[in-house]
Protein backbone atom coordinates (compact mmCIF):
# COMPACT_ATOMS: atom_id res chain seq x y z
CA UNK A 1 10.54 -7.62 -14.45
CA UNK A 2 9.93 -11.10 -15.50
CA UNK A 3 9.35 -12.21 -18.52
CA UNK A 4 5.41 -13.10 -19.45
CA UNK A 5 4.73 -16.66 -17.74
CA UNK A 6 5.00 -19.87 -19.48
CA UNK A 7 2.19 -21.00 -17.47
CA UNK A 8 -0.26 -19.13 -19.58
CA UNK A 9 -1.91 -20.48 -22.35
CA UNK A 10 -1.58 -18.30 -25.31
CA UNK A 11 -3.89 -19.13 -28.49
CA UNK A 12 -3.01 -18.04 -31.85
CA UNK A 13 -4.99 -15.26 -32.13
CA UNK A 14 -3.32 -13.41 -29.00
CA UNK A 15 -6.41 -12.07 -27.45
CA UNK A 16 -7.60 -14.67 -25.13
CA UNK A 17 -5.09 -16.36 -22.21
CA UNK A 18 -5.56 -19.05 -19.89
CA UNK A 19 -3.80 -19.66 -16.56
CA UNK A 20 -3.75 -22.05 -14.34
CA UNK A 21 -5.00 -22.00 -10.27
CA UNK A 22 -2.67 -20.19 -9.09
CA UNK A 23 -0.74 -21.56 -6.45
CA UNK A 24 -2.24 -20.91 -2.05
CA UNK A 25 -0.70 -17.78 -0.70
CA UNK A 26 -1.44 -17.61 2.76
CA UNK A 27 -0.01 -15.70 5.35
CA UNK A 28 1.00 -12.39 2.95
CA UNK A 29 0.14 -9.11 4.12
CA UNK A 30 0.92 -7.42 1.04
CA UNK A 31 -1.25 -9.44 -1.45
CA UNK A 32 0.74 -8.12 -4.67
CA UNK A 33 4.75 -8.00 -5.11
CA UNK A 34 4.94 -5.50 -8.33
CA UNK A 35 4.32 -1.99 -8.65
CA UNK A 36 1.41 -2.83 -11.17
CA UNK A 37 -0.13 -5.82 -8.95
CA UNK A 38 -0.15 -3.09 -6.19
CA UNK A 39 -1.07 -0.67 -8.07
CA UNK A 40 -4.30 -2.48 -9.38
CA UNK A 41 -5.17 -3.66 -5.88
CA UNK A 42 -4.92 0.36 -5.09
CA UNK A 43 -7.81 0.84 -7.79
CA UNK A 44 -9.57 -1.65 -6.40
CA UNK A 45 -9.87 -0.77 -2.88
CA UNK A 46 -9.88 2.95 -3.18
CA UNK A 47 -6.73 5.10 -2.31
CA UNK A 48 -7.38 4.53 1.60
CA UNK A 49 -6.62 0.87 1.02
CA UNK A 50 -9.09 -0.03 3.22
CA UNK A 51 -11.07 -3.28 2.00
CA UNK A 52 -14.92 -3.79 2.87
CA UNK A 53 -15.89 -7.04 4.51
CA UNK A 54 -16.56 -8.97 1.50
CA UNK A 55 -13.20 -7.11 -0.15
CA UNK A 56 -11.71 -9.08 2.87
CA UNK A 57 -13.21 -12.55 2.50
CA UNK A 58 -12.31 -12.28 -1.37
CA UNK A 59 -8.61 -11.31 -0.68
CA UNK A 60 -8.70 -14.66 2.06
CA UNK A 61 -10.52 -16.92 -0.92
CA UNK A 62 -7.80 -15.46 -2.89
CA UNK A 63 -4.65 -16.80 -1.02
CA UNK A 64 -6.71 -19.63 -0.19
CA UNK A 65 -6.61 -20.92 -3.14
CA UNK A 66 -10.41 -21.34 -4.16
CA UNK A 67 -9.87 -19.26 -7.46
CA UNK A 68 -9.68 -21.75 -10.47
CA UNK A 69 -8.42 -21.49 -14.19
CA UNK A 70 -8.31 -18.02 -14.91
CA UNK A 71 -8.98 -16.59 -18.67
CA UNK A 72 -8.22 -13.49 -19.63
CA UNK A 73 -9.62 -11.60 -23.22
CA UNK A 74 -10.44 -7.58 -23.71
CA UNK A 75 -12.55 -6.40 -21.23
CA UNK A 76 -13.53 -9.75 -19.38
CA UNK A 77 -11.86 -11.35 -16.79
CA UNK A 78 -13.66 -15.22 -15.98
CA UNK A 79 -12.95 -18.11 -13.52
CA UNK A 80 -14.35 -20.82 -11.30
CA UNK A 81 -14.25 -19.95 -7.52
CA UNK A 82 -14.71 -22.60 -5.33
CA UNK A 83 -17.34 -20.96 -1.89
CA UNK A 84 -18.94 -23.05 0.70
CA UNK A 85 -21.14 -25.16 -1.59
CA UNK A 86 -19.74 -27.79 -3.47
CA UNK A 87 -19.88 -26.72 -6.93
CA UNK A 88 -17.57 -23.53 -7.66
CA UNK A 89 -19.17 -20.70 -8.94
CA UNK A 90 -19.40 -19.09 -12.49
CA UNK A 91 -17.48 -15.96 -11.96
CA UNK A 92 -16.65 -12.97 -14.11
CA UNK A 93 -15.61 -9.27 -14.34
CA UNK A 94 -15.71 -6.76 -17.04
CA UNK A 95 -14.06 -3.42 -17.12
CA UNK A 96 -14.04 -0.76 -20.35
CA UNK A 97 -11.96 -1.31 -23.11
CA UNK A 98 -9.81 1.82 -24.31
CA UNK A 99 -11.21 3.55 -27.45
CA UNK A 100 -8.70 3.72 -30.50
CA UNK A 101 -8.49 7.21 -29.80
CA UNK A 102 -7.20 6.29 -26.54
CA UNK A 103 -5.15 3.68 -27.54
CA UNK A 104 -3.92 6.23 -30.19
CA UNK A 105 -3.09 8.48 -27.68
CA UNK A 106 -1.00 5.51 -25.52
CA UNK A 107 1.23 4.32 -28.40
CA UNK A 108 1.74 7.93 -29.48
CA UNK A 109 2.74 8.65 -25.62
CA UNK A 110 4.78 5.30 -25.54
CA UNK A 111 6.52 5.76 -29.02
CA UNK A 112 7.76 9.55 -27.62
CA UNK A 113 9.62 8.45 -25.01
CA UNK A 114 12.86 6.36 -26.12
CA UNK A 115 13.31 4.43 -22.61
CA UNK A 116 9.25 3.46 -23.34
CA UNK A 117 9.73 1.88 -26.44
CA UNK A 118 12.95 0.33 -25.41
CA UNK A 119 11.26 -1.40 -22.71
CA UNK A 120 7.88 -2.46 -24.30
CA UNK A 121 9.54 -4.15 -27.44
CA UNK A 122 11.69 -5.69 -24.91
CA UNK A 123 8.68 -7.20 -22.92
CA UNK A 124 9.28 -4.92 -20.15
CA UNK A 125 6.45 -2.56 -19.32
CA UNK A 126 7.82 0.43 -17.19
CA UNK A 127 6.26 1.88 -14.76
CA UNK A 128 6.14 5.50 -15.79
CA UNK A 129 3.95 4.76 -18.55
CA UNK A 130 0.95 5.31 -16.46
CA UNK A 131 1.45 8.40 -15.37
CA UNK A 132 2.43 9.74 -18.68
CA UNK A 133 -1.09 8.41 -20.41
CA UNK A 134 -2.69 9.95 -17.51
CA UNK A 135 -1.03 12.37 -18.54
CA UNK A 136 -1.94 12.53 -22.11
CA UNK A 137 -5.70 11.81 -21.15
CA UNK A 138 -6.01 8.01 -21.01
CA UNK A 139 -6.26 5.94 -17.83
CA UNK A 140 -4.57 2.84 -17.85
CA UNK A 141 -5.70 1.48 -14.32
CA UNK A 142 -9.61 1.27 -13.72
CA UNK A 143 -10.98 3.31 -11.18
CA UNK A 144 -12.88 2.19 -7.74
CA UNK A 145 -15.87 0.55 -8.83
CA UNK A 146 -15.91 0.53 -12.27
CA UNK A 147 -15.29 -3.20 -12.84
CA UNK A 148 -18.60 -4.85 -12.90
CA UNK A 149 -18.73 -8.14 -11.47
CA UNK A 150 -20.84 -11.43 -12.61
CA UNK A 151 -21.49 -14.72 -9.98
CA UNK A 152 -23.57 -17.20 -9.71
CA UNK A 153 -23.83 -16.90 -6.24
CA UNK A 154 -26.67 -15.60 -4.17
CA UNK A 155 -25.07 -12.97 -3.05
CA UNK A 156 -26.17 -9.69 -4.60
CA UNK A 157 -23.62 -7.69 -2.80
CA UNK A 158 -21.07 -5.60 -5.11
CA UNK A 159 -19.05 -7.55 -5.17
CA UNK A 160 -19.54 -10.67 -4.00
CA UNK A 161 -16.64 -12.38 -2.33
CA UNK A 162 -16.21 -14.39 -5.25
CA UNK A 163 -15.58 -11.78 -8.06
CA UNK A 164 -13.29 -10.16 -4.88
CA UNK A 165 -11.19 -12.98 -5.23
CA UNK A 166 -10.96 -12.95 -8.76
CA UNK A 167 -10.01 -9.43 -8.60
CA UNK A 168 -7.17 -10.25 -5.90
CA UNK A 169 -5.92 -13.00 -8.38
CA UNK A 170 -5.46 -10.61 -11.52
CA UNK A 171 -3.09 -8.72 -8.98
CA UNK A 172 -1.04 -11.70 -9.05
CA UNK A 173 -1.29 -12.05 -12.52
CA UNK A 174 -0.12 -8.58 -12.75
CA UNK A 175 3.23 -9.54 -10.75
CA UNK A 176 3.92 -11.84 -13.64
CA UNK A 177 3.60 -9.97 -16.59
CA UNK A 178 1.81 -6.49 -16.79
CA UNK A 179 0.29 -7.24 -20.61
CA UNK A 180 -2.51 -8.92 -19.07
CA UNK A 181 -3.39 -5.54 -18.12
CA UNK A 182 -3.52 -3.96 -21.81
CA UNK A 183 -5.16 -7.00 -22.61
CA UNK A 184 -7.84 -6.49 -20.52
CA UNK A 185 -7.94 -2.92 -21.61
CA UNK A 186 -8.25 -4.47 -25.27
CA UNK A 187 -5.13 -4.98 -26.79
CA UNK A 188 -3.30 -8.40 -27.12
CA UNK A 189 0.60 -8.40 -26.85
CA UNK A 190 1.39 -9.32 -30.27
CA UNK A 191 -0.53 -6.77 -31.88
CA UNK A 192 0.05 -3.72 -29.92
CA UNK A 193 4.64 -5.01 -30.54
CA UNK A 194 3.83 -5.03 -34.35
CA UNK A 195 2.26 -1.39 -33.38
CA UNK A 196 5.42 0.06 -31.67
CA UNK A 197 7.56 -1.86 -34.14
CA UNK A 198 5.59 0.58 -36.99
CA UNK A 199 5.74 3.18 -35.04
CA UNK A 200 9.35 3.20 -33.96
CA UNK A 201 10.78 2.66 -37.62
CA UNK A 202 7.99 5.79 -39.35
CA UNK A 203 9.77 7.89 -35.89
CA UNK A 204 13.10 7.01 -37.23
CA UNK A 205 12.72 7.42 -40.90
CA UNK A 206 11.18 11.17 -39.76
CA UNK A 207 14.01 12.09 -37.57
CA UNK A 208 16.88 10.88 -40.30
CA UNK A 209 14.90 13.52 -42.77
CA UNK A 210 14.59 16.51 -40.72
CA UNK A 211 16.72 19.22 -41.52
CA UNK A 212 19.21 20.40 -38.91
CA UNK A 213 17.74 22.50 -36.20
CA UNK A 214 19.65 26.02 -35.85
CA UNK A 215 20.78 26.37 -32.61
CA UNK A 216 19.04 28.49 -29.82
CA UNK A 217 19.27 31.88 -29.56
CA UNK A 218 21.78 32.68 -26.39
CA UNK A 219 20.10 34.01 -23.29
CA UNK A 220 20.09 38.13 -22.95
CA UNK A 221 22.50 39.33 -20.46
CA UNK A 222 22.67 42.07 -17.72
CA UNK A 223 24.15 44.87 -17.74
CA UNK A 224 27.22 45.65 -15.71
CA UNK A 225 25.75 48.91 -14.34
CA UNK A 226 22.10 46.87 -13.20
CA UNK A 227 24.30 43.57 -11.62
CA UNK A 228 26.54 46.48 -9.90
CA UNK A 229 23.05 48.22 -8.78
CA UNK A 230 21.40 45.06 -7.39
CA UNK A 231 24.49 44.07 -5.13
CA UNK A 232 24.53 47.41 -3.61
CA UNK A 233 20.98 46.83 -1.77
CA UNK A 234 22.52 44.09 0.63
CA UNK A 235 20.16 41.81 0.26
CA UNK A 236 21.88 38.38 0.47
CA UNK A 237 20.47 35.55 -2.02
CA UNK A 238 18.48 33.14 -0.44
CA UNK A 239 21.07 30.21 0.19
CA UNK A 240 20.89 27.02 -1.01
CA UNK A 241 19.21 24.51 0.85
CA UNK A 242 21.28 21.55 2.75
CA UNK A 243 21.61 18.29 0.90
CA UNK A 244 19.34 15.32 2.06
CA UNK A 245 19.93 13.63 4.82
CA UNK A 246 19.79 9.98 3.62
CA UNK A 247 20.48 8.60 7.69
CA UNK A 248 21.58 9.92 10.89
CA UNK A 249 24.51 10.19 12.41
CA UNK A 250 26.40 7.33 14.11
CA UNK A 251 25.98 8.44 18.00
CA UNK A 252 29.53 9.39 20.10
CA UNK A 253 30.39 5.96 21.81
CA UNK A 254 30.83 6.51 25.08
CA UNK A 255 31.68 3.35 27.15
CA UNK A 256 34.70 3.88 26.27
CA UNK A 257 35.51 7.57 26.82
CA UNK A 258 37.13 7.07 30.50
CA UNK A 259 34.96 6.54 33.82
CA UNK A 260 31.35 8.38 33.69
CA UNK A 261 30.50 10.50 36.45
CA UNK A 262 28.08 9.16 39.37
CA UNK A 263 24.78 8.20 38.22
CA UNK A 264 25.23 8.08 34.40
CA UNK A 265 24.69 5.09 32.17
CA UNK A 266 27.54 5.48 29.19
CA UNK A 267 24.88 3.14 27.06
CA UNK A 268 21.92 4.83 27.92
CA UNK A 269 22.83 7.80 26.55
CA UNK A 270 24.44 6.77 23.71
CA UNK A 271 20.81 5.46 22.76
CA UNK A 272 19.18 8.78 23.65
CA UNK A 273 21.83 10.21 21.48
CA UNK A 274 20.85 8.12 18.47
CA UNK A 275 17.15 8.66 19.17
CA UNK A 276 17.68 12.06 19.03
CA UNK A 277 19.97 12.48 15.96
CA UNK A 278 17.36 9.62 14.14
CA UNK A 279 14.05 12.02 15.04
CA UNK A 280 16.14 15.46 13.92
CA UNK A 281 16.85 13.62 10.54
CA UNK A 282 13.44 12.59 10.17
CA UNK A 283 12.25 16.55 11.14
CA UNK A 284 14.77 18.17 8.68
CA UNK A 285 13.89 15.46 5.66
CA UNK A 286 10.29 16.25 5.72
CA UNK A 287 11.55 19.90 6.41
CA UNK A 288 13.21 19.92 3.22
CA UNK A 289 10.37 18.24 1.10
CA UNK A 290 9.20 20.41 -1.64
CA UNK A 291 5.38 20.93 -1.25
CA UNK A 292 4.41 22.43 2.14
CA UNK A 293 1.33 20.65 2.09
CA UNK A 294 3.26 17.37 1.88
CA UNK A 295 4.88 18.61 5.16
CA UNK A 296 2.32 17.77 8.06
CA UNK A 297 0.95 15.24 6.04
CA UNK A 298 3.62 12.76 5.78
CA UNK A 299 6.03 13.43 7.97
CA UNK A 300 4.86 10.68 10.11
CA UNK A 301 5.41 13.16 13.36
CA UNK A 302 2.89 13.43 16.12
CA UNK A 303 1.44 17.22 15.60
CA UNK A 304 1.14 17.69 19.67
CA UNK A 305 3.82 16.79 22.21
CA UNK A 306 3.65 13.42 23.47
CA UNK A 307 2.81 12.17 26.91
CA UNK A 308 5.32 11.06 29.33
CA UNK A 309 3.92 7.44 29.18
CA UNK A 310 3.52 7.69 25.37
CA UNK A 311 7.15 8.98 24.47
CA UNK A 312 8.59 6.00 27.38
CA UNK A 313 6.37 3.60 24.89
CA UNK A 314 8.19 5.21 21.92
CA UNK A 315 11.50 4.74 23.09
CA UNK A 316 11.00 1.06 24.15
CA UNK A 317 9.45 0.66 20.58
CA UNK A 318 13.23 1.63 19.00
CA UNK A 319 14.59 -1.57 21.08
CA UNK A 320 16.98 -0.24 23.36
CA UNK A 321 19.56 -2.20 25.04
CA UNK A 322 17.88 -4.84 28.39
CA UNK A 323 18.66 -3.11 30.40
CA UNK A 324 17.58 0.15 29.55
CA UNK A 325 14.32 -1.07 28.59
CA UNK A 326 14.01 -2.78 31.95
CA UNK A 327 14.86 1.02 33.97
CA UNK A 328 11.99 2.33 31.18
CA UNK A 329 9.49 -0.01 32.66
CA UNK A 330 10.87 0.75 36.30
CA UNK A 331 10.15 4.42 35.66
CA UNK A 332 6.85 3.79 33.66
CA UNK A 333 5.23 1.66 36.04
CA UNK A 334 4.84 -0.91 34.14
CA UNK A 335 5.61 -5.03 34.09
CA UNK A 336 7.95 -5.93 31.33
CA UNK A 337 4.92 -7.63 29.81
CA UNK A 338 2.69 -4.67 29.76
CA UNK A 339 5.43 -2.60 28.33
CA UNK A 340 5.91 -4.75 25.36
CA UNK A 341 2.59 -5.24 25.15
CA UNK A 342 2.19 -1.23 24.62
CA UNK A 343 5.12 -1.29 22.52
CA UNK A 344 3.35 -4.11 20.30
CA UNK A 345 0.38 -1.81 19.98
CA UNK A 346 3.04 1.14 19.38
CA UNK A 347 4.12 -0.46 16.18
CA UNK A 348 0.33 -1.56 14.84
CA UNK A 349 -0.94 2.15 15.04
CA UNK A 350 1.43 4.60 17.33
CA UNK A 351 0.50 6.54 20.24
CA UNK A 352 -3.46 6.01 19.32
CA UNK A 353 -3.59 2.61 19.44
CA UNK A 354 -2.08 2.48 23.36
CA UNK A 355 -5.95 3.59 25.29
CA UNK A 356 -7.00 0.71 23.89
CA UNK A 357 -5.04 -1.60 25.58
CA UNK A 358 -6.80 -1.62 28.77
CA UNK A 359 -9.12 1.21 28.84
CA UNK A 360 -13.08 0.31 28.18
CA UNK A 361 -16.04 2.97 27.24
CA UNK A 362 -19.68 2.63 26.29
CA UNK A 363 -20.00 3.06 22.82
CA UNK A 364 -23.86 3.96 21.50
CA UNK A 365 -25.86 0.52 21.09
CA UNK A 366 -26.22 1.33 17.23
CA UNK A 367 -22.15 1.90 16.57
CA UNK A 368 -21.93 -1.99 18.14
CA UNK A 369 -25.07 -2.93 16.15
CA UNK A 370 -23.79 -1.90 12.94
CA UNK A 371 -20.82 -3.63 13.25
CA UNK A 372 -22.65 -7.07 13.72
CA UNK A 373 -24.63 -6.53 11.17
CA UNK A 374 -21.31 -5.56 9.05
CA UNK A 375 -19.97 -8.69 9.62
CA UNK A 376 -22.59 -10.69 8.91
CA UNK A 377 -23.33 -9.33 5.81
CA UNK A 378 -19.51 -10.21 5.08
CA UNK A 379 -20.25 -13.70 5.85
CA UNK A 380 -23.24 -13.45 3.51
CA UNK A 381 -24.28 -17.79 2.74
CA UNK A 382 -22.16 -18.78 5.31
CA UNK A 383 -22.30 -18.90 9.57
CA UNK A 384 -20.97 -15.81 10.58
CA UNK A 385 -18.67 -15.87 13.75
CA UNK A 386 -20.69 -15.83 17.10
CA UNK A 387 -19.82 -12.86 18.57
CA UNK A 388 -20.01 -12.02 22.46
CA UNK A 389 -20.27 -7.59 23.36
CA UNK A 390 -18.70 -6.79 26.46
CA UNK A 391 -18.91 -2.43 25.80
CA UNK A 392 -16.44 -1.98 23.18
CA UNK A 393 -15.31 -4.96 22.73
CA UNK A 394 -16.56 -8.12 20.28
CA UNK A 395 -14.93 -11.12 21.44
CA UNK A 396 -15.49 -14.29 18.76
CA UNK A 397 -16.74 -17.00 21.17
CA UNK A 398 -14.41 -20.19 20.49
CA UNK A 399 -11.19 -18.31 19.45
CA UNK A 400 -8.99 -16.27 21.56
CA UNK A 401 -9.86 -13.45 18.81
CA UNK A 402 -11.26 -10.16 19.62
CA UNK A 403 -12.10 -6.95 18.09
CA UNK A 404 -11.71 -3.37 20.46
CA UNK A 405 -13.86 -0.35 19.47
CA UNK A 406 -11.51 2.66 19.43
CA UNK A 407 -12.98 6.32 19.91
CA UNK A 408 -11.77 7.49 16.43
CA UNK A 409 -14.66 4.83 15.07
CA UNK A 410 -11.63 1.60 14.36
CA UNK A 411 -11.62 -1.66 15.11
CA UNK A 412 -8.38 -2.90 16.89
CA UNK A 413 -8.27 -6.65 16.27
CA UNK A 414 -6.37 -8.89 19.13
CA UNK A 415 -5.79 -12.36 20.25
CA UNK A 416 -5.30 -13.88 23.43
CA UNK A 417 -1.82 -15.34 24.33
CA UNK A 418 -1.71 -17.13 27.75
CA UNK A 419 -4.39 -15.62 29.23
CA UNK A 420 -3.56 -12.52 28.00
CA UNK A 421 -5.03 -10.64 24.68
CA UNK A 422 -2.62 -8.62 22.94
CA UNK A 423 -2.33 -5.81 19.84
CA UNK A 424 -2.46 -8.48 16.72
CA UNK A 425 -2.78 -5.98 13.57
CA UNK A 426 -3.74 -2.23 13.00
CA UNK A 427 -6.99 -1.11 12.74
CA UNK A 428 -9.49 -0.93 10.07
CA UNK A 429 -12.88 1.29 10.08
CA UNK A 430 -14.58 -1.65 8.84
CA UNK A 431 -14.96 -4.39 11.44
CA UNK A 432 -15.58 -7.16 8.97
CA UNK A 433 -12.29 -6.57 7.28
CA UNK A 434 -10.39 -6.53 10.70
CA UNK A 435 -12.01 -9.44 11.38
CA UNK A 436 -11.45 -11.21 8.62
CA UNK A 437 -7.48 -11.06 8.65
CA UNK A 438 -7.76 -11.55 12.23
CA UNK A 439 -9.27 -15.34 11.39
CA UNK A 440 -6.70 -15.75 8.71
CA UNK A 441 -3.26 -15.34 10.34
């Protein structure tokens, strides 16, 4: 990790630092780098990671650049954030400070483990300690919606773009140096290292006085005559299970192996093959994980067998050799430019995300209604985009942008190329959001 920025201004008494604007971002999808920045975003947005509409216009403020000089002190978070008027706004955002029972509780869980005190005296704060003061009762990370924001902006929505951006920037304070986050929770740097320091020498003058454990008591065997018993059922032990598979197979090369018979492509099946060996490696890894209900969940595996046209769009999707992928859009019926443009909505959100590309439906007036009013709300002291609704689809009039009701409630955003609109992100349940991002890349 790196060390804690020399661009912050630290005053003497260690509770109060000052940074500087930080520097545009634009274009990042991931808006932090470091477990904590991500982490902190996480809390922010909920553990969907779906951001609201003014979420959304924060995050773009954010990379932007219309946050100013950011101070940080216990509990308060404050900047400048330059909107659509002239003079930036006054903002600010509070979250609790930890008890001294809590903090208690953190040093005592920090000063137990050796690699945690190692790396905090060092600067370093690992990563583990969070779940080990969850652990011990004390959250280290706020929860969704409990920082209250402050603006002096019109906008009474919670929260206002504004304090959104200013809670997008602390994520990229976080990437920097992790402290700011105790500080915040009401601890300065300097004070909580004398802490550990006290701590870690009181540990060490303890352990050099204990007396010398006596060694455990060994284990109580088994009888000859009960292990002799229990093999004589013939009931095998349950084997081990196979080691991870950390990667498939390298497929059989087979342009090589002599001439093929009539009518088989040597290179086509060697990508099969791989396909094949990479989907039975995925199958047996989540096959192998150790809670079944992780199983279904994450193994990232359609539950029902795919279509013909869907699996065809899958295999084009794991770039198979030209001219392979040109006899998969002979047999699929497809152009070469409609097949990558299914395979470009394969890769934003998998076999849901291909109806969409050219399928419309009628959608009830107040789904569509909703979602205008979403947006505008997102655009709250500013001209929302005009929008044009052609059934499920809200096309921003003067961009090729446009968003595509799906029937699971999303909104898939895409943008016109040559005449032609195409798959530009994956969707978001909240149209503002998907909007949003679409007007910023």
């Amino acid at each position: 990790m790196k060390q804690p920025t020399s661009r912050a201004r630290k005053p003497d008494d260690g509770r109060t630092r000052v940074f500087p604007p930080l520097p545009p971002a634009p274009g990042r999808r991931s808006f932090a780098e470091s477990w904590w920045g991500n982490a902190w975003v996480e809390a922010l947005e909920g553990p969907q990671r779906s951001a609201t509409g003014r979420l959304a216009r924060g995050r773009t403020y954010a990379r932007a650049g219309n946050v100013g000089e950011i101070t940080v002190t216990p509990g308060r978070v404050s900047a400048r954030v330059q909107g659509s008027r002239r003079t930036p706004y006054r903002t600010s955002m509070t979250i609790p400070q930890l008890t001294d029972r809590d903090w208690d509780l953190l040093l005592d869980t920090a000063a137990g483990q050796a690699g945690h005190i190692a790396a905090l005296l060092d600067h370093d704060m690992p990563t583990a300690l969070a779940d080990d003061a969850a652990r011990a009762g004390v959250r280290l990370l706020p929860e969704q919606g409990e920082p209250a924001p402050d603006c002096s902006c019109p906008d009474w929505g919670y929260p206002c773009k504004h304090a959104a951006a200013v809670y997008y920037q602390v994520a990229r304070l976080l990437d920097e140096d992790p402290f700011v986050l105790l500080l915040l929770r009401g601890r300065g740097e300097r004070e909580l290292m004398d802490e550990l320091q006290r701590r870690n020498a009181a540990q060490a003058a303890a352990e050099n006085t204990e007396p010398t454990a006596a060694p455990p008591a060994a284990p109580p065997g088994v009888s000859a005559r009960e292990a002799f018993a229990a093999a004589r059922i013939g009931i095998p032990p349950i084997p081990a299970p196979p080691a991870p598979v950390e990667q498939p197979g390298k497929a059989a090369h087979l342009a090589d192996a002599g001439d093929p018979a009539p009518g088989v492509d040597p290179s086509a099946l060697e990508f099969l093959a791989a396909d094949t060996a990479a989907r039975a490696a995925l199958l047996l890894h989540h096959a192998l994980l150790p809670l079944p209900g992780a199983r279904r969940s994450e193994a990232g595996i359609a539950r029902t067998e795919p279509s013909v046209d869907e699996d065809l769009v899958r295999l084009a999707a794991a770039a198979p050799p030209p001219h392979v992928l040109a006899r998969l859009s002979d047999s699929g019926g497809r152009t070469p430019e409609e097949l990558s443009r299914a395979v470009q909505a394969w890769h934003h959100g998998g076999p849901s995300a291909l109806p969409i590309l050219d399928e419309t439906w009628e959608p009830a007036p107040q789904q569509i209604a909703t979602a205008r009013d979403t947006i505008k709300q997102a655009w709250d002291g500013e001209r929302p985009p005009a929008l044009r609704t052609t059934r499920n689809r809200l096309t921003v009039i003067g961009h090729d942008a446009q968003l595509r009701l799906g029937t699971d409630g999303r909104w898939h955003p895409y943008r016109k190329d040559r005449g032609t609109w195409w798959p530009a992100g994956p969707a978001d349940p909240d149209p503002a959001a998907a909007l949003t991002t679409l007007l910023a890349d």
